[in-house]
Protein backbone atom coordinates (compact mmCIF):
# COMPACT_ATOMS: atom_id res chain seq x y z
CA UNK A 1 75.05 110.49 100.44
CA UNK A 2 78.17 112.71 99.84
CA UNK A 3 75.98 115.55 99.37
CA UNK A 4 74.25 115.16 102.93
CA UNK A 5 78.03 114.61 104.63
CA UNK A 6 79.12 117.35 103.19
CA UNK A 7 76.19 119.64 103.86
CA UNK A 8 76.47 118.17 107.65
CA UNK A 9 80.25 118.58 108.27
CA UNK A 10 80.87 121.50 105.45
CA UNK A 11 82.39 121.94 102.04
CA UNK A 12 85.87 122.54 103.46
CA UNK A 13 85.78 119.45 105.74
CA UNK A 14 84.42 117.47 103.26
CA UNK A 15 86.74 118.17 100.78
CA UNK A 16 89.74 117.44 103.10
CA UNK A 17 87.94 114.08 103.92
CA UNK A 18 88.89 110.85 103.10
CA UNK A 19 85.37 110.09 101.94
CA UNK A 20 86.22 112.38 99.36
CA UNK A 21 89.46 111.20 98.71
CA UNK A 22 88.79 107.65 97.99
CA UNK A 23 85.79 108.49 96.46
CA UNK A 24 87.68 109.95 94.05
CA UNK A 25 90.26 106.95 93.60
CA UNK A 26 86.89 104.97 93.31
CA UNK A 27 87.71 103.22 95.76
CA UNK A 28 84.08 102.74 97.07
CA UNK A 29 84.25 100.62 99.57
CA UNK A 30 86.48 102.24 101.76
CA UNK A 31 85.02 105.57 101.35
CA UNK A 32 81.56 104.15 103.19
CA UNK A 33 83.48 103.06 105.94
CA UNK A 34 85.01 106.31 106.24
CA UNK A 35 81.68 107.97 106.42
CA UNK A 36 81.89 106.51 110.05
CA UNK A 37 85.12 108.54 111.11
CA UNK A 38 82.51 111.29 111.22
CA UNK A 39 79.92 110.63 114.06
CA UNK A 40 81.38 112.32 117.06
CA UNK A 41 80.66 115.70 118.24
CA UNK A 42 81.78 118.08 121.60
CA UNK A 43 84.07 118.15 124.02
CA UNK A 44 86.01 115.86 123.73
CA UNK A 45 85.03 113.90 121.27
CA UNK A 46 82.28 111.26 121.72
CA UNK A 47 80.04 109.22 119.44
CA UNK A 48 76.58 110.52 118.82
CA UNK A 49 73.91 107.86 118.69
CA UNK A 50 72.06 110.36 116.08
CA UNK A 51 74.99 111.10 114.12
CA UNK A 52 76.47 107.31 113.79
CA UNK A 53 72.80 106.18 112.64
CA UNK A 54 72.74 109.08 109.91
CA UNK A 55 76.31 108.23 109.05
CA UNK A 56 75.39 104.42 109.06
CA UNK A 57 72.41 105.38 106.67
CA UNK A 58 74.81 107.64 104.35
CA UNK A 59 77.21 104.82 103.89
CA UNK A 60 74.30 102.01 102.80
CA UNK A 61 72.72 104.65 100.55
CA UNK A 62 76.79 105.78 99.16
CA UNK A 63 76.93 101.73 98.74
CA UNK A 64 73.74 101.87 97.12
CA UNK A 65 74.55 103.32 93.67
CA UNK A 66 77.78 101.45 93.36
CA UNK A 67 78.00 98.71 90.73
């Protein structure tokens, strides 16, 4: 799931991310919700439908592998 955000948004972005962040701190939970933060796109800023499903879909598989 990380691996698709990041390939999505890019490595830099990613990195920067709170996703990663709390990911990090293993704090699990809170990272899938933050997968959300990133489903907007243009000018301004509005939510995709496309990009909140894939996002929705990253979190549940993130949520997945945690035990």
């Amino acid at each position: 799931a990380c691996t698709s955000l990041a390939y999505n948004i890019g490595l830099g972005a990613f990195k920067a991310s709170s996703v990663c962040r709390l990911t990090n701190r293993g704090e699990f939970g809170r990272a899938a919700e933050c997968f959300l933060l990133w489903n907007k796109a243009g000018n301004p800023l509005k939510i995709v439908d496309g990009l909140d499903k894939r996002r929705k879909i990253e979190a549940a598989l993130f949520m997945s592998g945690v035990r």
